[in-house]
Protein backbone atom coordinates (compact mmCIF):
# COMPACT_ATOMS: atom_id res chain seq x y z
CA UNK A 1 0.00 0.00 0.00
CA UNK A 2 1.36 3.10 -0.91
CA UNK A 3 1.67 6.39 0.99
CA UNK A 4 0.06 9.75 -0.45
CA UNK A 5 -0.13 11.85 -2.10
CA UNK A 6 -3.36 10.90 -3.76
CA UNK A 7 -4.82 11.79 -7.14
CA UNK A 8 -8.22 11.80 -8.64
CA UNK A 9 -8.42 10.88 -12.16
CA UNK A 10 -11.51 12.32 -14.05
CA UNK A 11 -10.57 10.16 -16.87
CA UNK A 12 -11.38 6.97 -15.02
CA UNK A 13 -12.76 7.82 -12.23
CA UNK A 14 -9.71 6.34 -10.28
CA UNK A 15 -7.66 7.20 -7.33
CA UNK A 16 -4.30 7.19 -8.17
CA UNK A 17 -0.68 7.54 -6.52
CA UNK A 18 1.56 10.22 -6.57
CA UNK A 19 3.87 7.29 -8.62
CA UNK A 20 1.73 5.77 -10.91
CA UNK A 21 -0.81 9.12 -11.76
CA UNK A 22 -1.91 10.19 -14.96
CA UNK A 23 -1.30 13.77 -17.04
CA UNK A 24 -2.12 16.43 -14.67
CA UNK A 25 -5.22 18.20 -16.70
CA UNK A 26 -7.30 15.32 -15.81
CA UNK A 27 -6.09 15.04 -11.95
CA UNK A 28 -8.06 16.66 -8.62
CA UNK A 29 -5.76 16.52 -5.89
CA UNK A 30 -3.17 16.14 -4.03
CA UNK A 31 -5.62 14.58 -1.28
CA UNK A 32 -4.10 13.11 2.10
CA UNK A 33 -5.53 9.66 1.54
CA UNK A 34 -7.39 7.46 -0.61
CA UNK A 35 -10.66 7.69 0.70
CA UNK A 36 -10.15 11.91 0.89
CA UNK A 37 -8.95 11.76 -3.12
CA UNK A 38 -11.97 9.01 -3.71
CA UNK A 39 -14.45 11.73 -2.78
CA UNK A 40 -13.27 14.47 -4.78
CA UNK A 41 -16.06 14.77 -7.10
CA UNK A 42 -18.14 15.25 -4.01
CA UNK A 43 -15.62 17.56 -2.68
CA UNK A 44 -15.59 19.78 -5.71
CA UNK A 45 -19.27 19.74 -6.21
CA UNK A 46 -19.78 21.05 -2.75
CA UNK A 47 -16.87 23.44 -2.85
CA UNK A 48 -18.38 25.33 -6.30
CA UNK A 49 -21.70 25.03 -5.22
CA UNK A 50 -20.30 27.18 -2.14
CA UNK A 51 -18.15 29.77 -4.15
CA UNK A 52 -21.27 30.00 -6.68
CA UNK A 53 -23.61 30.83 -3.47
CA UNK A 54 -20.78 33.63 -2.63
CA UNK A 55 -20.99 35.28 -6.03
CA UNK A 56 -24.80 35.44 -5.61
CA UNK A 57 -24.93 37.05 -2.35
CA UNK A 58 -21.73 39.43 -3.65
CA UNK A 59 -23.58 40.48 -6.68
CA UNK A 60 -26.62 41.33 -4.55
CA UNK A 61 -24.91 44.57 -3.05
């Protein structure tokens, strides 16, 4: 088992080491572990969802 970092691949939807990754336009990461860089579509979802709620309530001034 190898240690992180750990890579996303959008590709493939595959976690990947910082050893064996693919090219980095298709990578979300570097996550701590596996199971952090496993729910990176879930983190980014939630993350833009947040930043897109920001923009609203900025444009609102």
């Amino acid at each position: 088992m190898s240690a992180g970092p750990f890579f996303y691949d959008t590709r493939t939807g595959e976690v990947q080491d910082e050893q064996h990754r693919g090219p980095s336009k298709y990578l979300l990461g570097p996550y701590a572990t596996r199971e952090e860089a496993q729910r990176a579509p879930e983190l980014a979802r939630a993350r833009t969802e947040a930043e897109d709620l920001r923009d609203e309530e900025e444009d609102d001034w």
